[in-house]
C-alpha atoms as a PDB file:
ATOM      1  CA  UNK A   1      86.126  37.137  91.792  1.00  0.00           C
ATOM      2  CA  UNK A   2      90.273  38.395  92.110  1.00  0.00           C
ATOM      3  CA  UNK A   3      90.184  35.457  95.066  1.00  0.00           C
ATOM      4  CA  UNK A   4      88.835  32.585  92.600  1.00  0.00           C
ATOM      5  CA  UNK A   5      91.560  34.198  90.237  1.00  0.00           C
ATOM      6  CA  UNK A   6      94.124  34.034  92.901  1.00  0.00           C
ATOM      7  CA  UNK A   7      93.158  30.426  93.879  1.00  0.00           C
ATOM      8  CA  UNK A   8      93.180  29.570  90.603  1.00  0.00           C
ATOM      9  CA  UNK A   9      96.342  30.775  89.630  1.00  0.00           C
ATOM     10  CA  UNK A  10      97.563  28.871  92.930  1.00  0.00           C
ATOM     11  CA  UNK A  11      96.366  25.613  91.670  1.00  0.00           C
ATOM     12  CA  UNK A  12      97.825  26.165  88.305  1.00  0.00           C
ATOM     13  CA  UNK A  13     101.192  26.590  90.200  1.00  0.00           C
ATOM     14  CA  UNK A  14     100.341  23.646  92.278  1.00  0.00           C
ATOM     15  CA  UNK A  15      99.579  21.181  89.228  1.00  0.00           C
ATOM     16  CA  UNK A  16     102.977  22.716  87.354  1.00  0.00           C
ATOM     17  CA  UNK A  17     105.329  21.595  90.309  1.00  0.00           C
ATOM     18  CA  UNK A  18     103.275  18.329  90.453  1.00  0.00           C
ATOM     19  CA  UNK A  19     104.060  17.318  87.503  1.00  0.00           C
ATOM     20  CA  UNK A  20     107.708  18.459  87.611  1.00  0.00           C
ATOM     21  CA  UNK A  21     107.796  16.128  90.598  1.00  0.00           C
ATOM     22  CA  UNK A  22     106.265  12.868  89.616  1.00  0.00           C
ATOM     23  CA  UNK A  23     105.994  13.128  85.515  1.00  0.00           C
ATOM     24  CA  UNK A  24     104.395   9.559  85.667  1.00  0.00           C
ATOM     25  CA  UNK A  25     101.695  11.219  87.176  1.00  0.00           C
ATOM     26  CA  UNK A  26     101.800  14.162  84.635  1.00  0.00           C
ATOM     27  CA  UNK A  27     102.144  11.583  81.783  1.00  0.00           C
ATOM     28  CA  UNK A  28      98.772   9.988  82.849  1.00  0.00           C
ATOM     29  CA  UNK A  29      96.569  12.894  83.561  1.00  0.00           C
ATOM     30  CA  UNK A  30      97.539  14.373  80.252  1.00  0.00           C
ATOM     31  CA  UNK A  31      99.983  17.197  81.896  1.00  0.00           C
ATOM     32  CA  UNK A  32     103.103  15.907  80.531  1.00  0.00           C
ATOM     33  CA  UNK A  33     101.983  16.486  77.220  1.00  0.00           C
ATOM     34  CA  UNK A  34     100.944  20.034  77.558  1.00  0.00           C
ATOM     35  CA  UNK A  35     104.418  21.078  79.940  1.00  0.00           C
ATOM     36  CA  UNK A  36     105.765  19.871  76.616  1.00  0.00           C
ATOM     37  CA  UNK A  37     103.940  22.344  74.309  1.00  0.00           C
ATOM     38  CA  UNK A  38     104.572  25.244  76.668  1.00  0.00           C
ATOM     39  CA  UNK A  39     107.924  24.848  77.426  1.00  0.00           C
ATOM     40  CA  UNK A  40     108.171  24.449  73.577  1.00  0.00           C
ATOM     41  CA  UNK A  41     106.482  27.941  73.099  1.00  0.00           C
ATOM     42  CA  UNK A  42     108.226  29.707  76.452  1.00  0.00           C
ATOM     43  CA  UNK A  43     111.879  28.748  74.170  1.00  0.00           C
ATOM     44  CA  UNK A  44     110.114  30.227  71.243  1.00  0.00           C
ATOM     45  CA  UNK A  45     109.033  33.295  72.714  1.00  0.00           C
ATOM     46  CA  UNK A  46     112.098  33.959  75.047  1.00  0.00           C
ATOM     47  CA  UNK A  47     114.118  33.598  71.332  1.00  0.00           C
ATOM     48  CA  UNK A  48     111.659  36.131  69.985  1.00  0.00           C
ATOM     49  CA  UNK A  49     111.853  38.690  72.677  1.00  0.00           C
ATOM     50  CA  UNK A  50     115.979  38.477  73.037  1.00  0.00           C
ATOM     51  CA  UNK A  51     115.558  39.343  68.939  1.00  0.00           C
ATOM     52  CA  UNK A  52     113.616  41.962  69.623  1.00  0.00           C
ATOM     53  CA  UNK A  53     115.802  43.326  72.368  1.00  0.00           C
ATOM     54  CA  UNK A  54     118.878  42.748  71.169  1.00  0.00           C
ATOM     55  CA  UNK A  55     118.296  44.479  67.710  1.00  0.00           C
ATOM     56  CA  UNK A  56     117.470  47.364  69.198  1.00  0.00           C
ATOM     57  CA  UNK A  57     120.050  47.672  70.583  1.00  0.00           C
ATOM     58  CA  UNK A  58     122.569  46.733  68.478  1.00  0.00           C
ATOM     59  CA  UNK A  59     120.576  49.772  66.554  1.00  0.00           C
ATOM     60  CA  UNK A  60     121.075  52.298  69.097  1.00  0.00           C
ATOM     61  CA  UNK A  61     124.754  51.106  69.911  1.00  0.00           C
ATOM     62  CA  UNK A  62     125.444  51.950  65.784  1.00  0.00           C
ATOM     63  CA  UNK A  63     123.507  54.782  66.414  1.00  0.00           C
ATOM     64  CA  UNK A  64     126.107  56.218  69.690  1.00  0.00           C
ATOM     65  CA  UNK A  65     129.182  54.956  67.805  1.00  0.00           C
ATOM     66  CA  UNK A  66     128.344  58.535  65.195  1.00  0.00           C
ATOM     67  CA  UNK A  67     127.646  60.690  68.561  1.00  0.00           C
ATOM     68  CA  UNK A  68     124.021  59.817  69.128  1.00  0.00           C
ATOM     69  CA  UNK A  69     124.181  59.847  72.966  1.00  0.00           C
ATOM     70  CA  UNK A  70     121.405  57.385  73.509  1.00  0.00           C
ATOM     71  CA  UNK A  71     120.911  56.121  77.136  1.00  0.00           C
ATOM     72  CA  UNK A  72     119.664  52.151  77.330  1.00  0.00           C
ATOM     73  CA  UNK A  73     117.679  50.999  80.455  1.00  0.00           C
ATOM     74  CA  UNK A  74     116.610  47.510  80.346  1.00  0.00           C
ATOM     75  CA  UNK A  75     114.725  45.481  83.437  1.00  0.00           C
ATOM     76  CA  UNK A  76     113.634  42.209  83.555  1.00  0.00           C
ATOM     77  CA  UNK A  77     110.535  40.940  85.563  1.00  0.00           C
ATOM     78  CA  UNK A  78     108.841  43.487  83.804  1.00  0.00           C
ATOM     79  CA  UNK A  79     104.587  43.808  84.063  1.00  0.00           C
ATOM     80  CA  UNK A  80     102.372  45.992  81.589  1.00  0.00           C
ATOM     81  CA  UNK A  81      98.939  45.723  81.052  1.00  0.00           C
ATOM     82  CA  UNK A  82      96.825  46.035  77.888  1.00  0.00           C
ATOM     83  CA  UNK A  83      93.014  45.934  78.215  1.00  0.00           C
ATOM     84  CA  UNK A  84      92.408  43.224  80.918  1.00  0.00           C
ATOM     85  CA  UNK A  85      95.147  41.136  80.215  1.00  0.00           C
ATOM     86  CA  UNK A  86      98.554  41.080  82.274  1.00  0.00           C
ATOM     87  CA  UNK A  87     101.820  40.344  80.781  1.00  0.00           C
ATOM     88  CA  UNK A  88     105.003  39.258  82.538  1.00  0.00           C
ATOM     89  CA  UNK A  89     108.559  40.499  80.743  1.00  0.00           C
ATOM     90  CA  UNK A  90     111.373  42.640  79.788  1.00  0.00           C
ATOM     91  CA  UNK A  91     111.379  46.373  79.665  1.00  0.00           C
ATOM     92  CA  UNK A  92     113.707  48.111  76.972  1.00  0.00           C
ATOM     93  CA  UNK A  93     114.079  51.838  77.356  1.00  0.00           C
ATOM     94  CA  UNK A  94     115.988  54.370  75.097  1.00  0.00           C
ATOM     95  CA  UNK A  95     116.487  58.017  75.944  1.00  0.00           C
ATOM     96  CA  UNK A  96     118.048  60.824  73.641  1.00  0.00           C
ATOM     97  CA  UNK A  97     117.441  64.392  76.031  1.00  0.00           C
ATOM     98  CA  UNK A  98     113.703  64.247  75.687  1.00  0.00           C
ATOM     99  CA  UNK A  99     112.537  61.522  73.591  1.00  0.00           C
ATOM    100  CA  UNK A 100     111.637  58.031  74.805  1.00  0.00           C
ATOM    101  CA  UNK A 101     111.690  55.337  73.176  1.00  0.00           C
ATOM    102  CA  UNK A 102     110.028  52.090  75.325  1.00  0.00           C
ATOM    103  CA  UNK A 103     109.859  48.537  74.380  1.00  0.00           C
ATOM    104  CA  UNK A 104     107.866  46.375  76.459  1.00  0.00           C
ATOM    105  CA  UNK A 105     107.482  42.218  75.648  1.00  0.00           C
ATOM    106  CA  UNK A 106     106.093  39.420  77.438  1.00  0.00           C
ATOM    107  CA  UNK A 107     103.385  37.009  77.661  1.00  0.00           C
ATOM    108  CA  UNK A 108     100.493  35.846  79.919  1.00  0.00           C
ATOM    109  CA  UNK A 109     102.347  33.600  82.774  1.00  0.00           C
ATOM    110  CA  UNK A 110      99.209  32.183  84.777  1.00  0.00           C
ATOM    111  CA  UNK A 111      95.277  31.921  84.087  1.00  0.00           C
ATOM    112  CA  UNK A 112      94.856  35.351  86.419  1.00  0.00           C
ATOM    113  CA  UNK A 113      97.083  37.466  83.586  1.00  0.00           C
ATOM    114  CA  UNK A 114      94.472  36.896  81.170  1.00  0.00           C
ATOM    115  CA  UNK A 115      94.369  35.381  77.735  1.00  0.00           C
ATOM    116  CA  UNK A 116      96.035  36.785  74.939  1.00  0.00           C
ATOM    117  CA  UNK A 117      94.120  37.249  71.926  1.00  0.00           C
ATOM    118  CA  UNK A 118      94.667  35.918  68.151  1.00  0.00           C
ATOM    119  CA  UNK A 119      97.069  32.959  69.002  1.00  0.00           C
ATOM    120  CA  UNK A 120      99.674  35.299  70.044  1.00  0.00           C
ATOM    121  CA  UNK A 121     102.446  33.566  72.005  1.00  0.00           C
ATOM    122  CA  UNK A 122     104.152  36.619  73.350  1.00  0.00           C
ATOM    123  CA  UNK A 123     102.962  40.356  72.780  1.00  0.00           C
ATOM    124  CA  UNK A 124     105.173  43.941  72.865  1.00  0.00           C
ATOM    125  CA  UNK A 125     104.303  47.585  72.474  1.00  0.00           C
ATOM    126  CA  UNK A 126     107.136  50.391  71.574  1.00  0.00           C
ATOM    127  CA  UNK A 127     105.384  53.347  72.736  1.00  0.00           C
ATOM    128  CA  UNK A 128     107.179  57.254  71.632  1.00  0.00           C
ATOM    129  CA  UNK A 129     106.995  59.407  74.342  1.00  0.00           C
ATOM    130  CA  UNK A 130     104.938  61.875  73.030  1.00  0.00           C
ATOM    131  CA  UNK A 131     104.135  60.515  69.671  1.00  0.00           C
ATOM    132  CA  UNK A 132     101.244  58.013  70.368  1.00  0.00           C
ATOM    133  CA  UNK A 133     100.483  57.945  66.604  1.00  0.00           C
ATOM    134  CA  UNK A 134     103.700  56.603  65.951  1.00  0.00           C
ATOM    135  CA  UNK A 135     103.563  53.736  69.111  1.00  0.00           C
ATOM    136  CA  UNK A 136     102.915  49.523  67.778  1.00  0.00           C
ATOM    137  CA  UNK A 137     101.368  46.290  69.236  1.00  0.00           C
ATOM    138  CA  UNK A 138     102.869  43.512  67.928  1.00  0.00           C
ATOM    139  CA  UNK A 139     102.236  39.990  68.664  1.00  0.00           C
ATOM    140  CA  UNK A 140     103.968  36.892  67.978  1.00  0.00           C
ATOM    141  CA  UNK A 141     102.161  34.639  66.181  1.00  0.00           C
ATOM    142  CA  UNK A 142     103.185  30.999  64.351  1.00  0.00           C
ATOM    143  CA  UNK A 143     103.387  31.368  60.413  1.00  0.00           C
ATOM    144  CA  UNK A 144     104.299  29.303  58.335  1.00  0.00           C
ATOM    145  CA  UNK A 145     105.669  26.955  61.139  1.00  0.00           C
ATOM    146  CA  UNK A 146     108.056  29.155  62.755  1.00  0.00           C
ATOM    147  CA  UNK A 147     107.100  32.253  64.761  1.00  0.00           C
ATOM    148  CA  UNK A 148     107.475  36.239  63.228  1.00  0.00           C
ATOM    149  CA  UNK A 149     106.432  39.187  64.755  1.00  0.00           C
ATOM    150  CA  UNK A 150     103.285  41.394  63.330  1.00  0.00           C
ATOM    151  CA  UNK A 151     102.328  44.911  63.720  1.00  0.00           C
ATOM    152  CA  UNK A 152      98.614  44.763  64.743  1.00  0.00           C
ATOM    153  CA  UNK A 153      96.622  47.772  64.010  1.00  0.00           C
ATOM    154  CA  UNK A 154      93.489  49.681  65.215  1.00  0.00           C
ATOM    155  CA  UNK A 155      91.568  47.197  63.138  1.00  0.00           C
ATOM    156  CA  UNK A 156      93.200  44.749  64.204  1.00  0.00           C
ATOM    157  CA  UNK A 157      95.052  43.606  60.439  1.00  0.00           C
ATOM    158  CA  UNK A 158      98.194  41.788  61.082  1.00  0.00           C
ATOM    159  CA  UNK A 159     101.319  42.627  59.394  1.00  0.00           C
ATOM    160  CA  UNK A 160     104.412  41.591  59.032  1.00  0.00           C
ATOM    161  CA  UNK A 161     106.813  43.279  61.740  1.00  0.00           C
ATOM    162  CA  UNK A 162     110.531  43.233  59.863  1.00  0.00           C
ATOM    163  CA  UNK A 163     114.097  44.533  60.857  1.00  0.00           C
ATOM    164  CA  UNK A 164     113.544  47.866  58.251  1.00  0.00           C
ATOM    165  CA  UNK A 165     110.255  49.100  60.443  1.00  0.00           C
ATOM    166  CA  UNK A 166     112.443  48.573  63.706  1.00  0.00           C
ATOM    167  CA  UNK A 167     114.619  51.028  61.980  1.00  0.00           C
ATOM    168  CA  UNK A 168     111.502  53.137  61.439  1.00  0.00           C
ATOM    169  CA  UNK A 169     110.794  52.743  64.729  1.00  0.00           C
ATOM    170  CA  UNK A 170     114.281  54.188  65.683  1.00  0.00           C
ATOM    171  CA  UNK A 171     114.360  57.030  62.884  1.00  0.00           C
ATOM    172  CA  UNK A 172     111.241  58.520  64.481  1.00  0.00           C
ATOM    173  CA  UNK A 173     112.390  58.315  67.827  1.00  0.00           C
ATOM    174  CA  UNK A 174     115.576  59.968  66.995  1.00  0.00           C
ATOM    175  CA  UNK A 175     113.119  62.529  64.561  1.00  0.00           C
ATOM    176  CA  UNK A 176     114.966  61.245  61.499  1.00  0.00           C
ATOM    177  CA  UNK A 177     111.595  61.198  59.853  1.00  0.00           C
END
């Protein structure tokens, strides 16, 4: 089965660079159409993810400026896993002594990765060292025609992911609350 995945997933690549080639080719098999849609929804969810990133650490930059000694790690090409599916992204890590604080984003890249579930464009987990009641899924989903973040939890309820729970999300990892 992984070698029909990997063959797969070398076809996909195959058909891609195809149709970057010849896109009166692409335009007639259909192709062109969908390269459209996902290059659409790659600028969407890189736009999403430098949000994501950047806000945190603009967060933990305020935080350092009043003596917070927070280290920031970041790496791109980044995989994680969840359940079966494979995501390809950035890694965000902050570090006060002990505490970790670790942002993950990214989305499925080829048909091998998996799919990702719920009409999610691009998914990321903050995980607390230590604190696993305290960690978050969120996915990035199209509402209302433009695309927002959501907090999905063990029952899988959407909701709204806003700039006041990333703050949350930095209070507990600094032990605030």
């Amino acid at each position: 089965m992984l070698q029909a995945m990997n063959e797969l997933d070398e076809v996909w690549e195959q058909l891609i660079a195809e149709a970057a080639r010849d896109p009166q080719a692409a335009s007639r098999d259909g192709l062109a159409e969908f390269l459209a849609v996902k290059t659409a929804n790659d600028a969407l969810r890189e736009t999403a993810v430098k949000w994501l990133f950047e806000t945190m650490q603009e967060v933990a930059e305020h935080a350092n400026r009043n003596n917070a000694r927070i280290t920031i790690e970041k790496a791109d090409s980044h995989r994680f896993s969840a359940g079966t599916t494979s995501y390809v992204g950035s890694l965000l890590k902050f570090r006060q002594g002990v505490r970790c604080l670790t942002v993950e984003a990214g989305w499925t890249r080829s048909p091998g990765d998996g799919f990702m579930r719920g009409n999610a464009l691009a998914v990321a987990r903050l995980t607390h060292f230590g604190l696993a009641r305290a960690n978050a899924e969120l996915h990035l989903i199209k509402f209302e025609d433009r695309p927002r973040w959501f907090t999905v939890g063990a029952d899988r309820l959407r909701i709204s992911f806003e700039l006041k729970d990333l703050i949350n999300h930095f209070q507990v990892f600094l032990g605030v609350v």
